[in-house]
Protein backbone atom coordinates (compact mmCIF):
# COMPACT_ATOMS: atom_id res chain seq x y z
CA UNK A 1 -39.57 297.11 54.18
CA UNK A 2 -36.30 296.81 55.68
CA UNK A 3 -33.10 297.22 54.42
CA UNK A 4 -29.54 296.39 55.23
CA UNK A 5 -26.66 298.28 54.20
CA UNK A 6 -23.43 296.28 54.44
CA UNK A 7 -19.72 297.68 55.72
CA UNK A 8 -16.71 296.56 56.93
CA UNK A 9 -17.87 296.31 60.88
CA UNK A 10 -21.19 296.69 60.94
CA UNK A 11 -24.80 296.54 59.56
CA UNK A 12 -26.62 299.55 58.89
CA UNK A 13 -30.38 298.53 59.00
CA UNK A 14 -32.92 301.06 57.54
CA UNK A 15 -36.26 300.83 58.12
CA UNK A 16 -37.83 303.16 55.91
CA UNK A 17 -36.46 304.10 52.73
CA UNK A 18 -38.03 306.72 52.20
CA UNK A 19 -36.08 308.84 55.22
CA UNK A 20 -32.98 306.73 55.12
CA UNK A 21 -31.70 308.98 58.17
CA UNK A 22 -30.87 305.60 60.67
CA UNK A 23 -31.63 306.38 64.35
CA UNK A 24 -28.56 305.14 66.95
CA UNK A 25 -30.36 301.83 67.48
CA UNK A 26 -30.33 300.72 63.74
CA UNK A 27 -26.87 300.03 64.00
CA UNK A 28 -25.86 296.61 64.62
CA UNK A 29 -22.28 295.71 64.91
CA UNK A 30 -20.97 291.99 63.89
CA UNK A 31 -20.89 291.24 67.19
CA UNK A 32 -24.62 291.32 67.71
CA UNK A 33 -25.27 289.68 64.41
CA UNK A 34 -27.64 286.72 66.24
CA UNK A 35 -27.07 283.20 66.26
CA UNK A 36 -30.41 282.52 64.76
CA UNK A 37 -29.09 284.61 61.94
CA UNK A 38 -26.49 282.33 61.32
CA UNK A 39 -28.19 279.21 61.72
CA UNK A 40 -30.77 280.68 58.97
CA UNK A 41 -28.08 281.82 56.27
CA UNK A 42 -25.94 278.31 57.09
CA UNK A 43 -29.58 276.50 56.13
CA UNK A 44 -30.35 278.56 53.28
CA UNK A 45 -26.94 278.17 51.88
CA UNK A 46 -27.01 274.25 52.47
CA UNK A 47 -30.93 274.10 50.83
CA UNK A 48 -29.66 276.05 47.98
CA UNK A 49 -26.45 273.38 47.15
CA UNK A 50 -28.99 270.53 47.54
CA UNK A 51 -31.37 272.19 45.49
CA UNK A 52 -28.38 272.66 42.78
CA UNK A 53 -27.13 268.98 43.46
CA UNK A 54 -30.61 267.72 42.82
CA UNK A 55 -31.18 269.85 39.29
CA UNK A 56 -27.98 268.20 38.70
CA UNK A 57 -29.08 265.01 39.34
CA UNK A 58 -32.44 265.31 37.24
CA UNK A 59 -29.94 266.79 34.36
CA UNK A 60 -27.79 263.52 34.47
CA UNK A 61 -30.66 261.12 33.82
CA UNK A 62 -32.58 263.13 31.27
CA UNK A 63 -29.22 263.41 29.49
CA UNK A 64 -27.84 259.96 29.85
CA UNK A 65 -30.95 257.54 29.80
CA UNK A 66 -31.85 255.19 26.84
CA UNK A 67 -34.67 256.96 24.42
CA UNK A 68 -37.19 254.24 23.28
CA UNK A 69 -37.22 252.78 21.06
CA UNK A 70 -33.55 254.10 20.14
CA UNK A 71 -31.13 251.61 19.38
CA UNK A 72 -28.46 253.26 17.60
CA UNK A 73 -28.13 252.29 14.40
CA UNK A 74 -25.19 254.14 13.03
CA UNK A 75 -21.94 252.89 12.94
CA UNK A 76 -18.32 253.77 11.82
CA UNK A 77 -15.92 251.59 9.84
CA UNK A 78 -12.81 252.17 8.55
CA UNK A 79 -11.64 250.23 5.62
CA UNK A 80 -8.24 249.90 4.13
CA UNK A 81 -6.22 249.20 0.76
CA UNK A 82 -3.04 247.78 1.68
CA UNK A 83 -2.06 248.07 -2.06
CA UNK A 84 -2.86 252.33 -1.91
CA UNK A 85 -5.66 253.82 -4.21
CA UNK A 86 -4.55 256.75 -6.66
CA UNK A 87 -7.20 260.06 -6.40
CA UNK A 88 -9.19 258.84 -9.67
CA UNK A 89 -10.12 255.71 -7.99
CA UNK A 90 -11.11 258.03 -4.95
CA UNK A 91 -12.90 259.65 -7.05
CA UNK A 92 -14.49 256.81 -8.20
CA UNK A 93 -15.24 255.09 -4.91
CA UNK A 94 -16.80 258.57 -3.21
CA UNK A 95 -19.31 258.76 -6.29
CA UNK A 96 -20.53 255.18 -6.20
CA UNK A 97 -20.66 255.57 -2.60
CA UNK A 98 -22.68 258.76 -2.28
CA UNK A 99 -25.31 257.10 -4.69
CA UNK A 100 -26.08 254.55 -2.05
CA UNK A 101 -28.89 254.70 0.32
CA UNK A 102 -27.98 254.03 4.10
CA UNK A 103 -24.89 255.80 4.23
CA UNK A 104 -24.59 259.19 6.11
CA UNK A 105 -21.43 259.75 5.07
CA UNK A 106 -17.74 258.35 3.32
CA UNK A 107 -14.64 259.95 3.10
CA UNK A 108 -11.38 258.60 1.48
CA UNK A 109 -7.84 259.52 2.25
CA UNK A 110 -5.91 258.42 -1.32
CA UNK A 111 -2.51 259.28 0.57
CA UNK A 112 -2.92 256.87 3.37
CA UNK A 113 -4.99 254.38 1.49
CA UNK A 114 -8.33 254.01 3.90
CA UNK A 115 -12.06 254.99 3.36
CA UNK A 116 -13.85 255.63 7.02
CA UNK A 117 -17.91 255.19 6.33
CA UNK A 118 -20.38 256.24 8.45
CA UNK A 119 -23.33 254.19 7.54
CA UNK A 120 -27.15 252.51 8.73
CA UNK A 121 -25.87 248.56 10.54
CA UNK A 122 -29.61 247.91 9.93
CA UNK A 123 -29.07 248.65 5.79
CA UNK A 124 -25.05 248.12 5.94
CA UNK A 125 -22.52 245.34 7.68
CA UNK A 126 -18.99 246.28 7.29
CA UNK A 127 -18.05 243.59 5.30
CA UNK A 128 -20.50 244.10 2.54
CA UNK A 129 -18.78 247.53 2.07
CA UNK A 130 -15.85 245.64 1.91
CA UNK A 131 -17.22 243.15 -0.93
CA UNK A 132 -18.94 245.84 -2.56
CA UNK A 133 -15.87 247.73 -3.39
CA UNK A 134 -13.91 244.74 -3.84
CA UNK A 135 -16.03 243.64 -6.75
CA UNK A 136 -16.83 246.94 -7.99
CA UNK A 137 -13.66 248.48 -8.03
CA UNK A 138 -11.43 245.08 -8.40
CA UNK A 139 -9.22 246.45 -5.84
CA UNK A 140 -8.33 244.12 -2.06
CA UNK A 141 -9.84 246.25 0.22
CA UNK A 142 -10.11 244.97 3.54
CA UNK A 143 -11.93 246.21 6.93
CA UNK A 144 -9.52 247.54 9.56
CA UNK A 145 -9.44 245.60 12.96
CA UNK A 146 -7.86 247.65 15.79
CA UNK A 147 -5.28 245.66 18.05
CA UNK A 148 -6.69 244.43 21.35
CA UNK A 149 -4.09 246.59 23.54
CA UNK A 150 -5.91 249.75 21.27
CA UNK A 151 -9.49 248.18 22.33
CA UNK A 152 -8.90 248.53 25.58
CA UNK A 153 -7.82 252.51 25.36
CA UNK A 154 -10.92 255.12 25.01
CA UNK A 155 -9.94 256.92 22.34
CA UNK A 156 -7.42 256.09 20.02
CA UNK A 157 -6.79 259.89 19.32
CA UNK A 158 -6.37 261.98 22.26
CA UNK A 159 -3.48 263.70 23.76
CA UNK A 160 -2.87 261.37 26.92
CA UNK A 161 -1.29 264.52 28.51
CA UNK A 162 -4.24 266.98 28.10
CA UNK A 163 -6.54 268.30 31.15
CA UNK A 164 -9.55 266.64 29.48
CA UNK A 165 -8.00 262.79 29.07
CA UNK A 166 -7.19 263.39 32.94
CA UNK A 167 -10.30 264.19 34.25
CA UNK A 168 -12.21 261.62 31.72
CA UNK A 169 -9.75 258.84 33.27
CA UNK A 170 -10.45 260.07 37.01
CA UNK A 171 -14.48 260.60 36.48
CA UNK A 172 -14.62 257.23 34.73
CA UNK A 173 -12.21 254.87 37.72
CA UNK A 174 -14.78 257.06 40.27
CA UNK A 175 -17.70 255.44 38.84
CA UNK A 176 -16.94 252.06 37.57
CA UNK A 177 -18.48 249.14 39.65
């Protein structure tokens, strides 16, 4: 077994551990270090990025492909009441809502008048949410349409300043087509 001891200008090799006591000819200075040496380390260095690269690689596509059969089926729409809704008709709407099958989840903001729903598109279309609380609750609900100039944005709600928005917008103009 052979070990090397590391220092500042040169490599202390030791040959037997058990009598660590190096002889004048285990010492090899920086100088000596061989080319082959260097070739070797520069390889195993290079095989060990690719080997990182390519775990990356694998990573990416287990992550990101489709699953099968997996359409997604949940979607998110956010209704509004022009008109406002008072926190007993909230009340009101987030029981009767609840009750209903196909719909993960619905939460109601009384002070800014809009419900967002989180709900099954194969059970659910928007605008029978719409209807149903329009009839049910005789109020004018109607389903919120975001302006084209916000379609084109990614996310309506980040900081366009932070680190993450930056590096989103760089990684996503790197790989479009």
């Amino acid at each position: 077994m052979v070990f090397f001891i590391v220092s500042e200008n040169f490599y202390l090799k030791i040959d037997n551990p058990l009598n660590p006591i190096p002889n004048s000819a285990s010492y090899i200075t920086t100088n000596q270090f061989s080319e082959s040496m260097w070739k070797k380390l520069i390889i195993g260095v290079i095989g060990i990025f690719a080997l990182l690269v390519l775990v990356l690689a694998v990573h990416i596509y287990q992550v990101s492909r489709p699953k099968e059969g997996g359409i997604p089926s949940i979607a998110l729409s956010r209704i509004d009441f022009p008109q406002g809704i008072d926190s007993l008709e909230a009340v009101s709407i987030q029981t009767h809502f609840s009750k209903l099958g196909g719909i993960k989840d619905f939460r109601i903001n009384a002070t800014s008048g809009h419900v967002v729903c989180l709900y099954d598109n194969k059970i659910w279309q928007a605008s029978d949410l719409v209807d149903k609380i329009n009839f049910n609750f005789s109020l004018s609900a109607e389903l919120y349409r975001p302006p084209a100039d916000m379609l084109t944005q990614s996310c309506p709600v980040i900081d366009k300043t932070s680190l993450t928005y930056k590096l989103g917008t760089f990684f996503q103009k790197s790989f479009e087509n």
